[in-house]
C-alpha atoms as a PDB file:
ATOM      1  CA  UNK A   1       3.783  20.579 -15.478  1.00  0.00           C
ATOM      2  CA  UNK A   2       2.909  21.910 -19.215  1.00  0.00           C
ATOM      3  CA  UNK A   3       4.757  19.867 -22.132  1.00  0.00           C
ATOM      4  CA  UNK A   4       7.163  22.121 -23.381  1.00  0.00           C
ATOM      5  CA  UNK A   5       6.365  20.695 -27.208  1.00  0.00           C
ATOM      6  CA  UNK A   6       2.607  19.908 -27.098  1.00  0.00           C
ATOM      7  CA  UNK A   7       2.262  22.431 -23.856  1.00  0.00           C
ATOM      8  CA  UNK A   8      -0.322  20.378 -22.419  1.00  0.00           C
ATOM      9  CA  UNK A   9      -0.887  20.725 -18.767  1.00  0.00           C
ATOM     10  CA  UNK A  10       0.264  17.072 -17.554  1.00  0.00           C
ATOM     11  CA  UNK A  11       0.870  15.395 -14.083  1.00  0.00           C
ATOM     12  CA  UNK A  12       4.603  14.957 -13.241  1.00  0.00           C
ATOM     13  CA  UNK A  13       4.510  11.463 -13.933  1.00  0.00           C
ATOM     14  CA  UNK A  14       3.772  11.795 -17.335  1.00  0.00           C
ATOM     15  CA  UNK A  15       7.505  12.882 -17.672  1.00  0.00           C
ATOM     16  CA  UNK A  16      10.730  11.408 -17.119  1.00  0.00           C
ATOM     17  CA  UNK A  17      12.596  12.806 -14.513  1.00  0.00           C
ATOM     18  CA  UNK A  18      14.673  16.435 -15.305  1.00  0.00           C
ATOM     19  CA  UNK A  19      12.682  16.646 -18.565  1.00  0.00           C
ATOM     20  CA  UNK A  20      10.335  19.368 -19.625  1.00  0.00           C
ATOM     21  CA  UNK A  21       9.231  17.336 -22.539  1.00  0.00           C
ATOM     22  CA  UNK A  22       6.304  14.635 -21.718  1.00  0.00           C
ATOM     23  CA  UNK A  23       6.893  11.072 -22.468  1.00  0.00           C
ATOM     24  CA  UNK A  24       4.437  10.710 -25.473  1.00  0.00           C
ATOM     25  CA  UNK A  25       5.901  13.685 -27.064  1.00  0.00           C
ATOM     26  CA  UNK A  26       9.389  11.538 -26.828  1.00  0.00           C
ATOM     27  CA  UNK A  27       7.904   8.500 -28.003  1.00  0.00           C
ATOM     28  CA  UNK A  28       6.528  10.262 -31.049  1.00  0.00           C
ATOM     29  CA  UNK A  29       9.769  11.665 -31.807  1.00  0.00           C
ATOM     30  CA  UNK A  30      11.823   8.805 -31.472  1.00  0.00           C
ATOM     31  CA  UNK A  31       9.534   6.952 -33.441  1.00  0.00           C
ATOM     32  CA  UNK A  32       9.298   9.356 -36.395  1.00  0.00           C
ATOM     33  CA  UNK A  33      13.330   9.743 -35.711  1.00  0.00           C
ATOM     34  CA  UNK A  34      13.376   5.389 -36.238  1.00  0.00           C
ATOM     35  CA  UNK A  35      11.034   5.760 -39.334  1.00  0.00           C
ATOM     36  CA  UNK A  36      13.566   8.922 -40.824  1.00  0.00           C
ATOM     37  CA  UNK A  37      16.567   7.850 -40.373  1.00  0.00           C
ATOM     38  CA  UNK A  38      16.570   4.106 -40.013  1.00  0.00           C
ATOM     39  CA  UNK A  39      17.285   1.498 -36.965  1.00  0.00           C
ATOM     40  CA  UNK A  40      21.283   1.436 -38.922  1.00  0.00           C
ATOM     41  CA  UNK A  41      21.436   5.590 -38.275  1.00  0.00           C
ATOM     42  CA  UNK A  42      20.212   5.328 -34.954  1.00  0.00           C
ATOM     43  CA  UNK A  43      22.582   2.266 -33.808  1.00  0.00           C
ATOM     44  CA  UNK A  44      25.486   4.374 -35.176  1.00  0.00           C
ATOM     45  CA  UNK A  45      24.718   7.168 -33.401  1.00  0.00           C
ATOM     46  CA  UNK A  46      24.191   5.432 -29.850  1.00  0.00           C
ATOM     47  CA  UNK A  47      27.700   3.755 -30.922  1.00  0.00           C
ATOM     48  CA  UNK A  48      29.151   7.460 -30.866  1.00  0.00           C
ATOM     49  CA  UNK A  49      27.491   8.805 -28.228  1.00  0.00           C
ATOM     50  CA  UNK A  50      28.864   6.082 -26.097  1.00  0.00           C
ATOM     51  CA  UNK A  51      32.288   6.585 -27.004  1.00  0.00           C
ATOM     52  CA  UNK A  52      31.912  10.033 -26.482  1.00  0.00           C
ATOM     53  CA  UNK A  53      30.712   9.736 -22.742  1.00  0.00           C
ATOM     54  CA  UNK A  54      32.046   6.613 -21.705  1.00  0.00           C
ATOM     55  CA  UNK A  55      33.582   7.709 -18.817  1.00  0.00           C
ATOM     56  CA  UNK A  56      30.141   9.484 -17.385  1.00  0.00           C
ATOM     57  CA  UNK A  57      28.250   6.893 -18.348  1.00  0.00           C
ATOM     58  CA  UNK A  58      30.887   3.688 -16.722  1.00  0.00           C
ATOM     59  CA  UNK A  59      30.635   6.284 -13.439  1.00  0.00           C
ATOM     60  CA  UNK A  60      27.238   6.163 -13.394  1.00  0.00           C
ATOM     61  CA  UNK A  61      26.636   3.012 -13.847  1.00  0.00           C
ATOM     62  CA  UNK A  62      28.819   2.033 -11.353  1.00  0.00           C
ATOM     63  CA  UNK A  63      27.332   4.101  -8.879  1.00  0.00           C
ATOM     64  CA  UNK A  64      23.342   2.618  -9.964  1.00  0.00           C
ATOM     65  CA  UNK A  65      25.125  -0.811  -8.929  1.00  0.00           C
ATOM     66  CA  UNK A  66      26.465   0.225  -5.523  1.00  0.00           C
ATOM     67  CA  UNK A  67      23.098   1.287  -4.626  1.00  0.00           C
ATOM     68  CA  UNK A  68      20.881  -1.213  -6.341  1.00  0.00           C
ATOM     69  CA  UNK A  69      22.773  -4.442  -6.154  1.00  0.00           C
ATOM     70  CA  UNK A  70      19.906  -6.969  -6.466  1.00  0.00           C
ATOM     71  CA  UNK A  71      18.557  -4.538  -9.383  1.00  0.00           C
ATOM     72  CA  UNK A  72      22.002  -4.665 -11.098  1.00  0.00           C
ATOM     73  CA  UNK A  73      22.660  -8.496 -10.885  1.00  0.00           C
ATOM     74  CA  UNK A  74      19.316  -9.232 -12.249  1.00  0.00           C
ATOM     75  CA  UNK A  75      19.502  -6.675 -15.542  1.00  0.00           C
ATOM     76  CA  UNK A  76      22.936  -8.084 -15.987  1.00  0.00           C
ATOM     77  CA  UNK A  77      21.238 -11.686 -15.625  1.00  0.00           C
ATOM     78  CA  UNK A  78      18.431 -10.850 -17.823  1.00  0.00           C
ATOM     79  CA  UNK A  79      20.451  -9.275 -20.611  1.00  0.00           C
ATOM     80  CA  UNK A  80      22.695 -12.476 -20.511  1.00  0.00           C
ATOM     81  CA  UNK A  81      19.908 -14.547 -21.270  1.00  0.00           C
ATOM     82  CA  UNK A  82      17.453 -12.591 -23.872  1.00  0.00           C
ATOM     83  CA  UNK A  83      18.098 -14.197 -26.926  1.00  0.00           C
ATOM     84  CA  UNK A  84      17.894 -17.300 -24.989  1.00  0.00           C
ATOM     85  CA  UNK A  85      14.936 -17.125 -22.422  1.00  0.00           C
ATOM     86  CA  UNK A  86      11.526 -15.720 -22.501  1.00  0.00           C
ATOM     87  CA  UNK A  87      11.416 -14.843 -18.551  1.00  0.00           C
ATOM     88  CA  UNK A  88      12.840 -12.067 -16.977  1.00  0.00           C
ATOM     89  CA  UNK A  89      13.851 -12.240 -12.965  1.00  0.00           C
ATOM     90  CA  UNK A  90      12.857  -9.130 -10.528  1.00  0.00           C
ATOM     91  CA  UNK A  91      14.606  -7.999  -7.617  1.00  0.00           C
ATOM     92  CA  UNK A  92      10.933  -9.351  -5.510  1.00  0.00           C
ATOM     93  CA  UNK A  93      12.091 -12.605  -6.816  1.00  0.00           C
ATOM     94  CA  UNK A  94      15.638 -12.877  -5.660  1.00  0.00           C
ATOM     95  CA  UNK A  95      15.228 -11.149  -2.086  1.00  0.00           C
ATOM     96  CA  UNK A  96      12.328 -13.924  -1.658  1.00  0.00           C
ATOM     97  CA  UNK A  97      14.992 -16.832  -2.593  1.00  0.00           C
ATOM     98  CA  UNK A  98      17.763 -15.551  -0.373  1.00  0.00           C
ATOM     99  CA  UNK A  99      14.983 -15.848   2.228  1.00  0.00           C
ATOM    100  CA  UNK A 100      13.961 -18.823   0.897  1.00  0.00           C
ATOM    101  CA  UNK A 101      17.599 -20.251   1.201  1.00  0.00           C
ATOM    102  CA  UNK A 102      18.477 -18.746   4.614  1.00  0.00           C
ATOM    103  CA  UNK A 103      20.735 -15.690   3.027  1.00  0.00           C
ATOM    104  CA  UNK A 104      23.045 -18.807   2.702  1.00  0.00           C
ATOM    105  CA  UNK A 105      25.227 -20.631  -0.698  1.00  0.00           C
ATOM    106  CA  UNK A 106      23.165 -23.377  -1.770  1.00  0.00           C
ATOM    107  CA  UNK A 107      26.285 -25.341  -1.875  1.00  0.00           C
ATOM    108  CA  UNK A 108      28.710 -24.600   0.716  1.00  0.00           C
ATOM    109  CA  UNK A 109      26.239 -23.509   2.952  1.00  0.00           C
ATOM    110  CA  UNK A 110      28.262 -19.694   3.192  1.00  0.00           C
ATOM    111  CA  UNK A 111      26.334 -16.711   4.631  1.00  0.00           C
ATOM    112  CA  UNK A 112      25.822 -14.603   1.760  1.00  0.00           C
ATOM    113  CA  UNK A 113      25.000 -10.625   2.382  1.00  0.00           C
ATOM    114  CA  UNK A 114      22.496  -9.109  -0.508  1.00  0.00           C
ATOM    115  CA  UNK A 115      25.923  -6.284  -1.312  1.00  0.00           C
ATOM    116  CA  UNK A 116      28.400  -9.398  -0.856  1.00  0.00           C
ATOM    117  CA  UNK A 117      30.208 -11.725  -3.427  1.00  0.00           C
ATOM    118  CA  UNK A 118      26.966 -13.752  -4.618  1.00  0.00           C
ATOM    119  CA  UNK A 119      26.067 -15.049  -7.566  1.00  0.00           C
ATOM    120  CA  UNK A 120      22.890 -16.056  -9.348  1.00  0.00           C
ATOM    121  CA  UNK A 121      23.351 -19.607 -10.480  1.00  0.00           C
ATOM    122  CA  UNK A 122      21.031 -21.545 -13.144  1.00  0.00           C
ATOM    123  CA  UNK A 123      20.060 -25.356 -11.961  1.00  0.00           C
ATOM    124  CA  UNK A 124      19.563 -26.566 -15.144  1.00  0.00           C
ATOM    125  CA  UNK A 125      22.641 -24.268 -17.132  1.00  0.00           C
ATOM    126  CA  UNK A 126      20.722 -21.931 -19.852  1.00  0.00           C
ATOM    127  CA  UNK A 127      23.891 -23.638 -22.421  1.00  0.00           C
ATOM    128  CA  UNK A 128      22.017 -26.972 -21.532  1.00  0.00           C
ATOM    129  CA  UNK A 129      18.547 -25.740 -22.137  1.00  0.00           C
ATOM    130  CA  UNK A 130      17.795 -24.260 -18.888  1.00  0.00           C
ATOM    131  CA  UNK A 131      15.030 -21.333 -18.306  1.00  0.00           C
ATOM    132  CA  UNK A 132      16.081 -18.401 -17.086  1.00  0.00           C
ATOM    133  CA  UNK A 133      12.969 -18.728 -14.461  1.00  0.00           C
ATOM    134  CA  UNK A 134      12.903 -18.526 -10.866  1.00  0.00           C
ATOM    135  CA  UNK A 135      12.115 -22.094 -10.755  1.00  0.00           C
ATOM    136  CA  UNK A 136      15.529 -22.877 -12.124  1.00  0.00           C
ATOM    137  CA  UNK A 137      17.456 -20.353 -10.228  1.00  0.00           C
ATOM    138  CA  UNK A 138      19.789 -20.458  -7.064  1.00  0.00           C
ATOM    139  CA  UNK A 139      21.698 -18.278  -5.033  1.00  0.00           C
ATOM    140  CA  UNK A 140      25.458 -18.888  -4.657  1.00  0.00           C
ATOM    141  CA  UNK A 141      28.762 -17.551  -3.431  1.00  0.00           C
ATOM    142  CA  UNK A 142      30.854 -16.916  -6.382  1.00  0.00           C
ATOM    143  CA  UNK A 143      33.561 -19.553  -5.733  1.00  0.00           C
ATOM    144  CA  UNK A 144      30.545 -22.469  -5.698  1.00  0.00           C
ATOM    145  CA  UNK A 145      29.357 -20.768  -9.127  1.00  0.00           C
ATOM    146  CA  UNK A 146      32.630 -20.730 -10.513  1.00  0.00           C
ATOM    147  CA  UNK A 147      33.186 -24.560  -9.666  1.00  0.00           C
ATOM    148  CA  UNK A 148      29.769 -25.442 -11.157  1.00  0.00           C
ATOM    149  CA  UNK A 149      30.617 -23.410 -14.219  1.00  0.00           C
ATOM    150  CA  UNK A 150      28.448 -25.486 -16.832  1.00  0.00           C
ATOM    151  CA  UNK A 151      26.977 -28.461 -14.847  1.00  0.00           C
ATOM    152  CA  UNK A 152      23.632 -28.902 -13.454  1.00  0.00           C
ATOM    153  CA  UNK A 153      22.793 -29.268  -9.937  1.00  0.00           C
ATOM    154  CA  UNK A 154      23.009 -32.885  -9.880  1.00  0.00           C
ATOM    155  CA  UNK A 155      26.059 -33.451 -11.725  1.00  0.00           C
ATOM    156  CA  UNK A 156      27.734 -30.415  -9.815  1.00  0.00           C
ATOM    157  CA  UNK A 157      26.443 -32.512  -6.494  1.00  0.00           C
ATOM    158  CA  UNK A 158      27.677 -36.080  -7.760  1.00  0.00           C
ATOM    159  CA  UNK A 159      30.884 -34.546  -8.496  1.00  0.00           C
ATOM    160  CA  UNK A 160      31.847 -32.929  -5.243  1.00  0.00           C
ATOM    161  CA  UNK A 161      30.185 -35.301  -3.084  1.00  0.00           C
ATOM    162  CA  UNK A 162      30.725 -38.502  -4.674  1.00  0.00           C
ATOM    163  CA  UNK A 163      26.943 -39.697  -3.242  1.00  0.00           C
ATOM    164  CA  UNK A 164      24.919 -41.850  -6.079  1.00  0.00           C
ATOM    165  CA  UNK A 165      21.755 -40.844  -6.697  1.00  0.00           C
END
């Protein structure tokens, strides 16, 4: 495909997909569009844009979620914990623990489906210093999640059980 601005010849995945414009010739632009205008221009205008197609956009990303549920839980997940965390989960990650756990609540021991009711449940809660890591992470049904709410594992376990540790 040529670049219609620098109309260099260019493989397609050099561009993003329906554009005719490569994807350095968009960096450049929005970079020299950042340096122009300011971050405070740009922020307002993504503001209006939004409110101007909030409909399209809530549609589509509705429909991204119905067909990439694992992908969806885990940008939801990692946006939750950004200013928090320093790791980010993948969808390799989570498939791998619901493996891991038997495509079962950790908890309750309820057969969870990857499209079902599931959540992705912190061990050690990221409000009480937790990592947002996959060695701190669980898979459970959203009623077991919703119980736990803030707790860790053990104190969510000593509390429904009643078994010292």
């Amino acid at each position: 495909m040529i670049c219609k601005k620098c109309n260099i010849d260019k493989s397609s995945s050099s561009f993003r997909v329906h554009r005719r414009i490569c994807k350095s010739c968009l960096n450049d632009y929005s970079k020299r569009k950042r340096e122009e205008y300011g971050k405070e221009y740009i922020k307002n205008y993504n503001k209006e844009y939004y409110q101007k197609h909030k409909e399209h956009i809530k549609t589509r990303s509705l429909k991204y979620k119905k067909q990439n549920p694992i992908e969806a839980r885990i940008r939801d997940n990692n946006r939750r914990c950004k200013n928090t965390c320093f790791h980010s989960l993948s969808a390799k990650d989570i498939r791998a623990l619901f493996i891991k756990q038997g495509n079962e609540c950790v908890y309750c021991k309820t057969k969870l489906t990857i499209d079902g009711d599931w959540n992705i449940d912190h061990i050690i809660p990221i409000a009480k210093g937790g990592e947002n890591h996959i060695d701190n992470i669980q898979i459970t049904c959203a009623s077991c999640n919703k119980k736990k709410s803030t707790l860790s594992h053990k104190e969510y376990l000593m509390k429904t059980t009643c078994v010292p540790f």
